[in-house]
PDB file of N, CA and C in Angstrom:
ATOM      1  N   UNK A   1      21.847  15.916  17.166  1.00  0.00           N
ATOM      2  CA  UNK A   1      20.704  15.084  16.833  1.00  0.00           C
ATOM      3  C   UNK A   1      20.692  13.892  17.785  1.00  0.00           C
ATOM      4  N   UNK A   2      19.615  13.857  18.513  1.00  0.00           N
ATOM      5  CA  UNK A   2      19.407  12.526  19.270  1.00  0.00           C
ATOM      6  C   UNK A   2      18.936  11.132  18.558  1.00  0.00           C
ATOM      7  N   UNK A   3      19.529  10.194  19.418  1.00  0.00           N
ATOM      8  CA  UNK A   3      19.181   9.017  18.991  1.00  0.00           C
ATOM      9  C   UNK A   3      18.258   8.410  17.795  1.00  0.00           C
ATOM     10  N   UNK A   4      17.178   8.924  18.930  1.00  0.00           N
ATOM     11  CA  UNK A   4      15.716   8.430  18.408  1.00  0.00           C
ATOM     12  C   UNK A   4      15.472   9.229  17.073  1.00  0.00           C
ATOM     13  N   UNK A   5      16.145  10.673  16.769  1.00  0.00           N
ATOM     14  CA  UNK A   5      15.544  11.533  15.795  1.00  0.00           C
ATOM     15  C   UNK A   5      16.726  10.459  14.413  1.00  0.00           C
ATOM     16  N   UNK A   6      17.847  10.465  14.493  1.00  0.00           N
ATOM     17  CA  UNK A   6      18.437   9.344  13.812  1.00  0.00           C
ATOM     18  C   UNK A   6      17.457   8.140  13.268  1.00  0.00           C
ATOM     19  N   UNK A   7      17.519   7.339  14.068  1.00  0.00           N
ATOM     20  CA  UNK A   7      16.586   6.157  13.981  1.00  0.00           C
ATOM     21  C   UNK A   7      15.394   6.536  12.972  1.00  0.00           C
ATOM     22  N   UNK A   8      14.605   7.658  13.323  1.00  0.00           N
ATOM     23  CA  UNK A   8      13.489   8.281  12.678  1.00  0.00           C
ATOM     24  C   UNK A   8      13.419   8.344  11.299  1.00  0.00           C
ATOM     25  N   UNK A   9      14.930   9.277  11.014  1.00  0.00           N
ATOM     26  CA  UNK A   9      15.426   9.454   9.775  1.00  0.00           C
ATOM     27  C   UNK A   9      15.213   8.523   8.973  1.00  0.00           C
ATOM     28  N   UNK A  10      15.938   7.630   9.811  1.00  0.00           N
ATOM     29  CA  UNK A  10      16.602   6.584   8.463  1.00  0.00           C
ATOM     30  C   UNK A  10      15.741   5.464   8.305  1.00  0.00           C
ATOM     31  N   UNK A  11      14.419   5.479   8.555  1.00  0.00           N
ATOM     32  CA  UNK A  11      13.228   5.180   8.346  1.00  0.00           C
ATOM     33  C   UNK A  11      12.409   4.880   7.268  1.00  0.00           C
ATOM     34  N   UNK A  12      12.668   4.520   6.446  1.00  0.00           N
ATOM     35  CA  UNK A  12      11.467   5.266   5.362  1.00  0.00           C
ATOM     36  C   UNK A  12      10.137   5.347   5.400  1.00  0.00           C
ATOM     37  N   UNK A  13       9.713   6.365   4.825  1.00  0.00           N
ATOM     38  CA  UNK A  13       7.978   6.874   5.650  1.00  0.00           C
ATOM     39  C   UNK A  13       7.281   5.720   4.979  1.00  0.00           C
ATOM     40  N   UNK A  14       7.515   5.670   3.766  1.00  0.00           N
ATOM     41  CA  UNK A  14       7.030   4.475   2.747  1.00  0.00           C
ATOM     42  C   UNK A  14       7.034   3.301   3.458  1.00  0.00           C
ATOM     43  N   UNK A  15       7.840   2.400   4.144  1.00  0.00           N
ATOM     44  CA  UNK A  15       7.792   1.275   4.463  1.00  0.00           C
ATOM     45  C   UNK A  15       6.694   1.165   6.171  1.00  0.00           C
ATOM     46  N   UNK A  16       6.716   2.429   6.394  1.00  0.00           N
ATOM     47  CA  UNK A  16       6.247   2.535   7.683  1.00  0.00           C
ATOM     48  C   UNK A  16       4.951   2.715   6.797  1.00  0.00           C
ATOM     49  N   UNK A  17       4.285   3.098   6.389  1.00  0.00           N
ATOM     50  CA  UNK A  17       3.049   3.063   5.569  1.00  0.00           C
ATOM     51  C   UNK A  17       2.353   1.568   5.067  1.00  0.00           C
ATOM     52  N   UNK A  18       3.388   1.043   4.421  1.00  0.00           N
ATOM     53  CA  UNK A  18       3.490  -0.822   4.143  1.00  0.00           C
ATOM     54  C   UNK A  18       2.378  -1.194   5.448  1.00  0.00           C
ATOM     55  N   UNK A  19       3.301  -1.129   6.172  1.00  0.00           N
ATOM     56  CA  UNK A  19       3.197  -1.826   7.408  1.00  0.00           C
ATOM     57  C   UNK A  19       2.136  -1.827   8.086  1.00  0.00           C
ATOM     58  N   UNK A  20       1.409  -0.273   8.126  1.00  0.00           N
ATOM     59  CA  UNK A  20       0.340   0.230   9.163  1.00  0.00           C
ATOM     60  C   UNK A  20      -0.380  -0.717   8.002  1.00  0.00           C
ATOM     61  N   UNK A  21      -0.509  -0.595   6.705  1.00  0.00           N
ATOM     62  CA  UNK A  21      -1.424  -1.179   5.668  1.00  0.00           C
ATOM     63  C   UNK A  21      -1.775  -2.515   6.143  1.00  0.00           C
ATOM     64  N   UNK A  22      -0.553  -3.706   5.839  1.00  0.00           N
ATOM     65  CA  UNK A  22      -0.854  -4.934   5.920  1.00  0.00           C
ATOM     66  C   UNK A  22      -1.444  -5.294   7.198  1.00  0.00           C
ATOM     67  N   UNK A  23      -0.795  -4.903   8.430  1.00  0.00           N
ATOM     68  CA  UNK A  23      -1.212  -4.677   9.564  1.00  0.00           C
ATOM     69  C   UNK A  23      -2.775  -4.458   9.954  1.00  0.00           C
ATOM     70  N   UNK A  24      -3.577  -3.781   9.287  1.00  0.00           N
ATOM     71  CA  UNK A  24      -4.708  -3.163   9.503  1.00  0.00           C
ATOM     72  C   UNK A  24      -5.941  -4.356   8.792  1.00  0.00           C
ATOM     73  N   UNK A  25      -5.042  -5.076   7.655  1.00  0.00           N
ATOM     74  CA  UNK A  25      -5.831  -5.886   6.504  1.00  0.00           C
ATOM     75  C   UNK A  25      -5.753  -7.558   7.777  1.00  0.00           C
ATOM     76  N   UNK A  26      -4.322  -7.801   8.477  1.00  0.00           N
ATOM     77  CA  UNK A  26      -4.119  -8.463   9.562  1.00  0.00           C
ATOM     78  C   UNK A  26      -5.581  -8.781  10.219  1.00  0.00           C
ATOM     79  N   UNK A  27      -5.585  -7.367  11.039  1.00  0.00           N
ATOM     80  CA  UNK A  27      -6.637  -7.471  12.011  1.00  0.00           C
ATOM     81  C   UNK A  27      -7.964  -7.798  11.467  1.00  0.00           C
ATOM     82  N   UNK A  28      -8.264  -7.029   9.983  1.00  0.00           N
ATOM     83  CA  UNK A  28      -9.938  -7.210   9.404  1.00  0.00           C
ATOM     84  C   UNK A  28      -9.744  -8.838   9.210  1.00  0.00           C
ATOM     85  N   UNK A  29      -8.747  -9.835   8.759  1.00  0.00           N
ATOM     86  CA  UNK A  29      -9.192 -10.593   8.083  1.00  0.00           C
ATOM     87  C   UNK A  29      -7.361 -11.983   8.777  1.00  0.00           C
ATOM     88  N   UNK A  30      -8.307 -11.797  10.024  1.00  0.00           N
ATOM     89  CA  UNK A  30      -7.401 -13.000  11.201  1.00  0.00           C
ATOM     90  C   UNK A  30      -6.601 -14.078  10.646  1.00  0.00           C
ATOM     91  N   UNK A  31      -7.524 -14.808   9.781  1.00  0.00           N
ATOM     92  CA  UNK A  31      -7.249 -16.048   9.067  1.00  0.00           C
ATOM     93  C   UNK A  31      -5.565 -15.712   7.999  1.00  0.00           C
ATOM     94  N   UNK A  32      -5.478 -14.151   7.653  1.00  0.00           N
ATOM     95  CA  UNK A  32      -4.246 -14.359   7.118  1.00  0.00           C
ATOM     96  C   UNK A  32      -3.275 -14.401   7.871  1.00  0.00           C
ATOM     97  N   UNK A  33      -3.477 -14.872   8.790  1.00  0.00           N
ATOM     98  CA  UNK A  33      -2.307 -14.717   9.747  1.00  0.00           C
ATOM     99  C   UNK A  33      -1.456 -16.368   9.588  1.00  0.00           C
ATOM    100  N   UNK A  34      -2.300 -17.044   8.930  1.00  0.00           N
ATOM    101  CA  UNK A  34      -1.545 -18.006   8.442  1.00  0.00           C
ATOM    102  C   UNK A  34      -0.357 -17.654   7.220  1.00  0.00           C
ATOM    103  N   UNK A  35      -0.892 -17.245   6.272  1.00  0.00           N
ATOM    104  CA  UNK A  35       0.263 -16.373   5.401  1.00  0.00           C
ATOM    105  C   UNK A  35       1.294 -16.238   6.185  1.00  0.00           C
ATOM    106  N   UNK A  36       1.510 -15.441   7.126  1.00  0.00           N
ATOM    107  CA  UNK A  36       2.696 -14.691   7.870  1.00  0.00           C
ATOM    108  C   UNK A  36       3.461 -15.967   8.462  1.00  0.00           C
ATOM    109  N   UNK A  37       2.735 -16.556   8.590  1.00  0.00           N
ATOM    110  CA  UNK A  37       3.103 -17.795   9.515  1.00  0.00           C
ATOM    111  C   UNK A  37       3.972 -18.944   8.915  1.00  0.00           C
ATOM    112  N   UNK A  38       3.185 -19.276   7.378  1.00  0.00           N
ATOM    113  CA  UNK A  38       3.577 -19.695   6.037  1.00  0.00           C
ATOM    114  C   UNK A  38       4.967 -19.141   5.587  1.00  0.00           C
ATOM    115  N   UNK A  39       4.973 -17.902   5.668  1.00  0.00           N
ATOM    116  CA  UNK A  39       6.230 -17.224   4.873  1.00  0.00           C
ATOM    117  C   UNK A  39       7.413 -17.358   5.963  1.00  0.00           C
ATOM    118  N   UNK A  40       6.983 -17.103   8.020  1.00  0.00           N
ATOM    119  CA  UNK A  40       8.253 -17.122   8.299  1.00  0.00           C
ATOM    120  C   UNK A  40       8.939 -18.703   8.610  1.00  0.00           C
ATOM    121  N   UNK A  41       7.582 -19.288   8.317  1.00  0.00           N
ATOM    122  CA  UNK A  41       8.018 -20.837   8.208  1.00  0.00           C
ATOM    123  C   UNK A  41       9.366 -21.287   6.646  1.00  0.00           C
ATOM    124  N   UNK A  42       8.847 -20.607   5.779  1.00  0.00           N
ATOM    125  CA  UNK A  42       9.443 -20.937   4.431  1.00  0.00           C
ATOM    126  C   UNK A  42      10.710 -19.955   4.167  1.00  0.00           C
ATOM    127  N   UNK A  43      10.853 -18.600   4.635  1.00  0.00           N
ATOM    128  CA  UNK A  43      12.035 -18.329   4.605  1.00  0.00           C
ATOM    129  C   UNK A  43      13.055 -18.324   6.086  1.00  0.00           C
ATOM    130  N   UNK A  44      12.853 -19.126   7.015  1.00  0.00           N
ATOM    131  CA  UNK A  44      13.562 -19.701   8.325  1.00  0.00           C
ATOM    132  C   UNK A  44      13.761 -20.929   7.810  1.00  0.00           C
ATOM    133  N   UNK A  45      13.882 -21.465   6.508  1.00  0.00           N
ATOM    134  CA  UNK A  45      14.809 -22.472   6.169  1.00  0.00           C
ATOM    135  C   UNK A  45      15.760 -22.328   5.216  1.00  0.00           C
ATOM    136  N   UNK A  46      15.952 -21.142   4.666  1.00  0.00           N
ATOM    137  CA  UNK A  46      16.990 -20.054   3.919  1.00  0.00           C
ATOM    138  C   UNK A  46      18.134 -20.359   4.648  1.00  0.00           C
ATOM    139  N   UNK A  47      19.201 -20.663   3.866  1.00  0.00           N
ATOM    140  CA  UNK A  47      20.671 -21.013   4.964  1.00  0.00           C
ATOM    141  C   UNK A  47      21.195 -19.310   4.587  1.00  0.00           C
ATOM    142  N   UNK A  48      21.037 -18.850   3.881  1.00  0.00           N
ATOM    143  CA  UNK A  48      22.019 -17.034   3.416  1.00  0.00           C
ATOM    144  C   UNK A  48      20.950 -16.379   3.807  1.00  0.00           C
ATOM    145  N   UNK A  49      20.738 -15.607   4.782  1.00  0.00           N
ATOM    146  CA  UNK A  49      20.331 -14.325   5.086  1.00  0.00           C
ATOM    147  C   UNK A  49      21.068 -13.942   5.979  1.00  0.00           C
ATOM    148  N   UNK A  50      20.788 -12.407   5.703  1.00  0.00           N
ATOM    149  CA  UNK A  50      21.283 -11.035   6.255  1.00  0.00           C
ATOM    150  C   UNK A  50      20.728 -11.276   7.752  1.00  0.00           C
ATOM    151  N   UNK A  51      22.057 -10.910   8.428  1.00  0.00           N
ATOM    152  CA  UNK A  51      22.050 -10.886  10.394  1.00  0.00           C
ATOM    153  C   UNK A  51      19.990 -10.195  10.525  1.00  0.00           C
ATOM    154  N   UNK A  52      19.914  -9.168   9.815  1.00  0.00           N
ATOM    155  CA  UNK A  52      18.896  -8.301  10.489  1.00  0.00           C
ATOM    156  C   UNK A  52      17.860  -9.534   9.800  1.00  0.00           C
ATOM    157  N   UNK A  53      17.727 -10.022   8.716  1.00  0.00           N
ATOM    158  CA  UNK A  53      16.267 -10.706   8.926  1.00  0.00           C
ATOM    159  C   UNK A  53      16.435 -11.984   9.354  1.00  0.00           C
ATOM    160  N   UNK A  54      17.451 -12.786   9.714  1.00  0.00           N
ATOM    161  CA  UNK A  54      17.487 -13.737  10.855  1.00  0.00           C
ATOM    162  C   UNK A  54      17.123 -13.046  12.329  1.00  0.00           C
ATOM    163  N   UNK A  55      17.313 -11.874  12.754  1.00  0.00           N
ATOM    164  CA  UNK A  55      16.705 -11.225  13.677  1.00  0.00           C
ATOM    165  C   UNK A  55      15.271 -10.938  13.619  1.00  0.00           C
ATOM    166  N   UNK A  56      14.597 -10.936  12.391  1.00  0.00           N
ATOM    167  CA  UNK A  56      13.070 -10.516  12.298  1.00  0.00           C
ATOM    168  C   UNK A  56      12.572 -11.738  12.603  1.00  0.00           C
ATOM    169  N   UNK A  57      13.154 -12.928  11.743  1.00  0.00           N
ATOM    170  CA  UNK A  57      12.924 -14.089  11.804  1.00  0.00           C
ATOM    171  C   UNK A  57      12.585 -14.834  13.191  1.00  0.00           C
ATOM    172  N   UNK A  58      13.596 -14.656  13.838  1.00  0.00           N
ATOM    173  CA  UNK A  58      13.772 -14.921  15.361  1.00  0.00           C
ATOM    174  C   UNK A  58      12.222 -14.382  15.967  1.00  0.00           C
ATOM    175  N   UNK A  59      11.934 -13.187  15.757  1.00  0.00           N
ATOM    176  CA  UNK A  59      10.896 -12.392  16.715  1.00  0.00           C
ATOM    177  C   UNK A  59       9.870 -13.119  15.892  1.00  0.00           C
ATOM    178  N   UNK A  60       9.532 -12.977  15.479  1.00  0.00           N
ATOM    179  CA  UNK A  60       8.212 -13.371  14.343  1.00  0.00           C
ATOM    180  C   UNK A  60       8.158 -15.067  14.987  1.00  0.00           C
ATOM    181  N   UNK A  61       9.099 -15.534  15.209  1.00  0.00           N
ATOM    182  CA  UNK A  61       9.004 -17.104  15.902  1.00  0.00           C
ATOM    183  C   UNK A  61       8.554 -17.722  17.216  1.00  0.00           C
ATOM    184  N   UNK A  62       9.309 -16.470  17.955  1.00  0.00           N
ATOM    185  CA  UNK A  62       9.162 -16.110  19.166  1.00  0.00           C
ATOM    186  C   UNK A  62       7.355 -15.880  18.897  1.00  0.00           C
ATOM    187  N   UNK A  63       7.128 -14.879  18.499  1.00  0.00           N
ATOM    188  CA  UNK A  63       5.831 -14.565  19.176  1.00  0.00           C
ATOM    189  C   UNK A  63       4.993 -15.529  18.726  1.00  0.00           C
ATOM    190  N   UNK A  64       4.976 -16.078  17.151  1.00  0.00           N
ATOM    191  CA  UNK A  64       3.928 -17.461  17.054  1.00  0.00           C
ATOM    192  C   UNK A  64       3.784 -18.013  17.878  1.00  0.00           C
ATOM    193  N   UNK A  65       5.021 -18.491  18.952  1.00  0.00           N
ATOM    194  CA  UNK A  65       5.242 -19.293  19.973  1.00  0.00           C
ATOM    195  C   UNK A  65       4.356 -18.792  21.232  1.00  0.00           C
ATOM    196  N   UNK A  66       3.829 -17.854  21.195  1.00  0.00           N
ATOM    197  CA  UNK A  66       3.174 -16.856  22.356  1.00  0.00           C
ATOM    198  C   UNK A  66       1.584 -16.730  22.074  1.00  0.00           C
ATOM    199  N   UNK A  67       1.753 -16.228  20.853  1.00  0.00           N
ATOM    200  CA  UNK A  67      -0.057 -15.783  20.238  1.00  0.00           C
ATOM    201  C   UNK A  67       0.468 -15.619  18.506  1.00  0.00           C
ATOM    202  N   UNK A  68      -1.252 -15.773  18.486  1.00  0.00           N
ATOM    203  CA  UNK A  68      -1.529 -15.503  17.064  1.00  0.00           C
ATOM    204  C   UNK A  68      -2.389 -14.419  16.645  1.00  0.00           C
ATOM    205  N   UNK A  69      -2.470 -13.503  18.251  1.00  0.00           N
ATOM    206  CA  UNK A  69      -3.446 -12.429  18.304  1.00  0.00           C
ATOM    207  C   UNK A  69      -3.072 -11.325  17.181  1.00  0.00           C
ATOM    208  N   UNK A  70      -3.314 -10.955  15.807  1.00  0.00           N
ATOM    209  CA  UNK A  70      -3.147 -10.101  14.808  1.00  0.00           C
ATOM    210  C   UNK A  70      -3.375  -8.442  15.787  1.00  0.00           C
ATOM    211  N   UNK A  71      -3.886  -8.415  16.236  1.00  0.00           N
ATOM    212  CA  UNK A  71      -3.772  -6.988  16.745  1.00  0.00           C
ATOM    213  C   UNK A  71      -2.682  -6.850  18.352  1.00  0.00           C
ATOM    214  N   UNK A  72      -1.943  -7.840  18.660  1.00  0.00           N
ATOM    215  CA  UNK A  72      -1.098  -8.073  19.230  1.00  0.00           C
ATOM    216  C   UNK A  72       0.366  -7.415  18.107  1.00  0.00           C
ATOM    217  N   UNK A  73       0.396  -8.554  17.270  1.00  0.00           N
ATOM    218  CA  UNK A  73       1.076  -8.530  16.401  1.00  0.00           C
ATOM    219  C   UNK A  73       1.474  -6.676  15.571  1.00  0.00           C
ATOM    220  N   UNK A  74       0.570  -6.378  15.896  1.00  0.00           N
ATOM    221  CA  UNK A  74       0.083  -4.933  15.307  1.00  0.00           C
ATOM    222  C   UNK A  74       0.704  -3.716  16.194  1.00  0.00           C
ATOM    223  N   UNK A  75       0.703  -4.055  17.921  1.00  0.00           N
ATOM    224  CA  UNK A  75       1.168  -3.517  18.655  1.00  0.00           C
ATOM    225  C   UNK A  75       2.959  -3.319  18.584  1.00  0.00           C
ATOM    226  N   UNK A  76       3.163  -4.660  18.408  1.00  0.00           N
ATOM    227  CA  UNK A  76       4.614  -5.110  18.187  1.00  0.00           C
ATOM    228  C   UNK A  76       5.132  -4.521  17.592  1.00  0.00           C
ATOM    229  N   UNK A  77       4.600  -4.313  16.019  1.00  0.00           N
ATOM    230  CA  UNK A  77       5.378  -4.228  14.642  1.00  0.00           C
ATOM    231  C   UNK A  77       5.448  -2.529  14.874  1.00  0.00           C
ATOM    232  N   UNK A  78       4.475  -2.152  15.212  1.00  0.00           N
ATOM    233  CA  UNK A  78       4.259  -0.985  14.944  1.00  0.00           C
ATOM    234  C   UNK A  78       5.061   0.530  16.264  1.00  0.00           C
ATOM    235  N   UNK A  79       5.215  -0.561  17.526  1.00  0.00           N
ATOM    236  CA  UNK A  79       5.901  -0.011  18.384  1.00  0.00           C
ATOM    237  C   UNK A  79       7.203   0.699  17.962  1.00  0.00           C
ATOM    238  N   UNK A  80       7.371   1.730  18.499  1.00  0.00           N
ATOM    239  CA  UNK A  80       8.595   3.004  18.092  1.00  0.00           C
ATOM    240  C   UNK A  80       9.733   2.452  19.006  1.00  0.00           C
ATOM    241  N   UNK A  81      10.263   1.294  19.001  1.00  0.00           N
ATOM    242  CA  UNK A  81      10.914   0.692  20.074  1.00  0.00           C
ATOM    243  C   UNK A  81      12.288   0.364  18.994  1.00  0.00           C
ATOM    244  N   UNK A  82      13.395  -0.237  19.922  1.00  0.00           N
ATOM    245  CA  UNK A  82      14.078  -1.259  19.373  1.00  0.00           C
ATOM    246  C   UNK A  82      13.832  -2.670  19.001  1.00  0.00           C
ATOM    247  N   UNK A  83      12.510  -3.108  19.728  1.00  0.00           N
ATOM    248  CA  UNK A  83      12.255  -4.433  19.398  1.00  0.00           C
ATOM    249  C   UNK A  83      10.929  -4.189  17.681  1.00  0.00           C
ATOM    250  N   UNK A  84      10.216  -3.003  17.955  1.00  0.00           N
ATOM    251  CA  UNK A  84       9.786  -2.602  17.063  1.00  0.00           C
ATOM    252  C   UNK A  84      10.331  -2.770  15.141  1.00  0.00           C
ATOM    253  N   UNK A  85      11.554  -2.139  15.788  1.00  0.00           N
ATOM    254  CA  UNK A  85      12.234  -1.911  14.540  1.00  0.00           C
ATOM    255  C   UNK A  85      12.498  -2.966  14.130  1.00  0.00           C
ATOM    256  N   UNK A  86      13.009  -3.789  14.978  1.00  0.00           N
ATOM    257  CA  UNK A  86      13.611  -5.095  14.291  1.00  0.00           C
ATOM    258  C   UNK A  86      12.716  -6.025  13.918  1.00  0.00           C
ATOM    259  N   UNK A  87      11.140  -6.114  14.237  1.00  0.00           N
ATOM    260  CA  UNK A  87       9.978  -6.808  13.575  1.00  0.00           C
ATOM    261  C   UNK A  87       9.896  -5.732  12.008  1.00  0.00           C
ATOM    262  N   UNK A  88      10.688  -4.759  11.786  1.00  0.00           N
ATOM    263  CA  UNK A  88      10.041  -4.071  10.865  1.00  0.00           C
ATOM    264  C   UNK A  88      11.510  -4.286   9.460  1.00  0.00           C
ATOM    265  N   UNK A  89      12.432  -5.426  10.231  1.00  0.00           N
ATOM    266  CA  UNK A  89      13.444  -5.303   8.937  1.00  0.00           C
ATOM    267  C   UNK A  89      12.798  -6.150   7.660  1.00  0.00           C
ATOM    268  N   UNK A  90      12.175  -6.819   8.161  1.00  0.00           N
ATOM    269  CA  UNK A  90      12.125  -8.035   6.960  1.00  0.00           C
ATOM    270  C   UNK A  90      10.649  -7.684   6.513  1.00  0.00           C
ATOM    271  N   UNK A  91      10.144  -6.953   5.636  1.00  0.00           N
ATOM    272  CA  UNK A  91       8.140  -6.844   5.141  1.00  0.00           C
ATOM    273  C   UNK A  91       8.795  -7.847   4.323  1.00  0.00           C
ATOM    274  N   UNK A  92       8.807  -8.863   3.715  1.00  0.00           N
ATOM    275  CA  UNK A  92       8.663 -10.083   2.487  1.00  0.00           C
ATOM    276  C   UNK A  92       7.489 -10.869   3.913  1.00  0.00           C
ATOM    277  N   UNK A  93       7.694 -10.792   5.374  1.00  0.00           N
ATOM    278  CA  UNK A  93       7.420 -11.894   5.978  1.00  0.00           C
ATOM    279  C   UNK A  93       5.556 -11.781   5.652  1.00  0.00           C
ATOM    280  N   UNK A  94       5.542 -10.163   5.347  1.00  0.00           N
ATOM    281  CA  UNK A  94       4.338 -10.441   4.936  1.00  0.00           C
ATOM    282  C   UNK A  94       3.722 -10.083   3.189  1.00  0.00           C
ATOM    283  N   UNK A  95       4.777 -10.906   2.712  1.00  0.00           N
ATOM    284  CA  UNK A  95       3.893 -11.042   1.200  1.00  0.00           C
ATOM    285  C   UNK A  95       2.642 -12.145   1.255  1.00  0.00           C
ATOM    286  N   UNK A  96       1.973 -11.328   0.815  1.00  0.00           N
ATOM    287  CA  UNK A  96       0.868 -11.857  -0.015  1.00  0.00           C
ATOM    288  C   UNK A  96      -0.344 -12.094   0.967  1.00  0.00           C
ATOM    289  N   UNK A  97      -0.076 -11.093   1.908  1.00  0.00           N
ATOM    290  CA  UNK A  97      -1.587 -10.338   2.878  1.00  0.00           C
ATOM    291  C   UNK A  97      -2.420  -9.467   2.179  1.00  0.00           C
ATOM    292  N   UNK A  98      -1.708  -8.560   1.702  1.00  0.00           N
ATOM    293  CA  UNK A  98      -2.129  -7.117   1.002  1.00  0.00           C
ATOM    294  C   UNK A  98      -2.827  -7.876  -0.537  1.00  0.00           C
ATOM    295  N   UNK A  99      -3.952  -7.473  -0.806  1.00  0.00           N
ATOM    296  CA  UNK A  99      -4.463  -8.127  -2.231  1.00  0.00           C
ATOM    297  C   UNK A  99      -4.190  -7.207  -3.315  1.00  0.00           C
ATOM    298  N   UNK A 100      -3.510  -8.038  -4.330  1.00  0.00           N
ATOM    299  CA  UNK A 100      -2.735  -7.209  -5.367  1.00  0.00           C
ATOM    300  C   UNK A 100      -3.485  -6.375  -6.275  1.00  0.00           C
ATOM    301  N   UNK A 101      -3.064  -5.469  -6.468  1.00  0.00           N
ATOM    302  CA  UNK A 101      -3.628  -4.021  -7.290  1.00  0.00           C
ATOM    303  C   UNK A 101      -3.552  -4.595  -8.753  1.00  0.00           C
TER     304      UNK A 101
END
């Protein structure tokens, strides 16, 4: 089994679904991009987190620092990459994009 088919695996289809979701609600409706912005502002002052979402944390900072382009953002998250993945450890960064059921 190669790499990438690993990686694939251990995926869950579910969270990759999350994602394309909030992502898509992102682009229709720009302005929540403050939310995202809000949340990685409010949990990047958390002193206990896990190595991987101080790593999401990091990227998500990084790119505010770059753009606020939501379909940028969309490219990123959604890329089959290593940098991909690691925008994809932490979904809390986007609670409360998705409007509750």
């Amino acid at each position: 089994m190669s790499l990438k088919q690993y990686e694939r695996r251990n995926e869950h289809h579910l969270a990759r679904g999350y994602f394309e979701r909030v992502l898509a609600e992102l682009v229709s409706s720009p302005e929540k991009m403050m939310i995202v912005r809000s949340n990685v502002d409010t949990y990047s002052q958390h002193q206990h987190l896990p190595k991987s979402a101080q790593a999401a944390l990091r990227r998500f900072q990084h790119f505010f620092a770059v753009s606020e382009d939501p379909t940028e953002l969309q490219r990123w998250v959604l890329e089959d990459s290593y940098e991909g993945r690691r925008f994809r450890q932490f979904p809390l960064l986007f609670k409360g994009v998705l409007p509750s059921a």
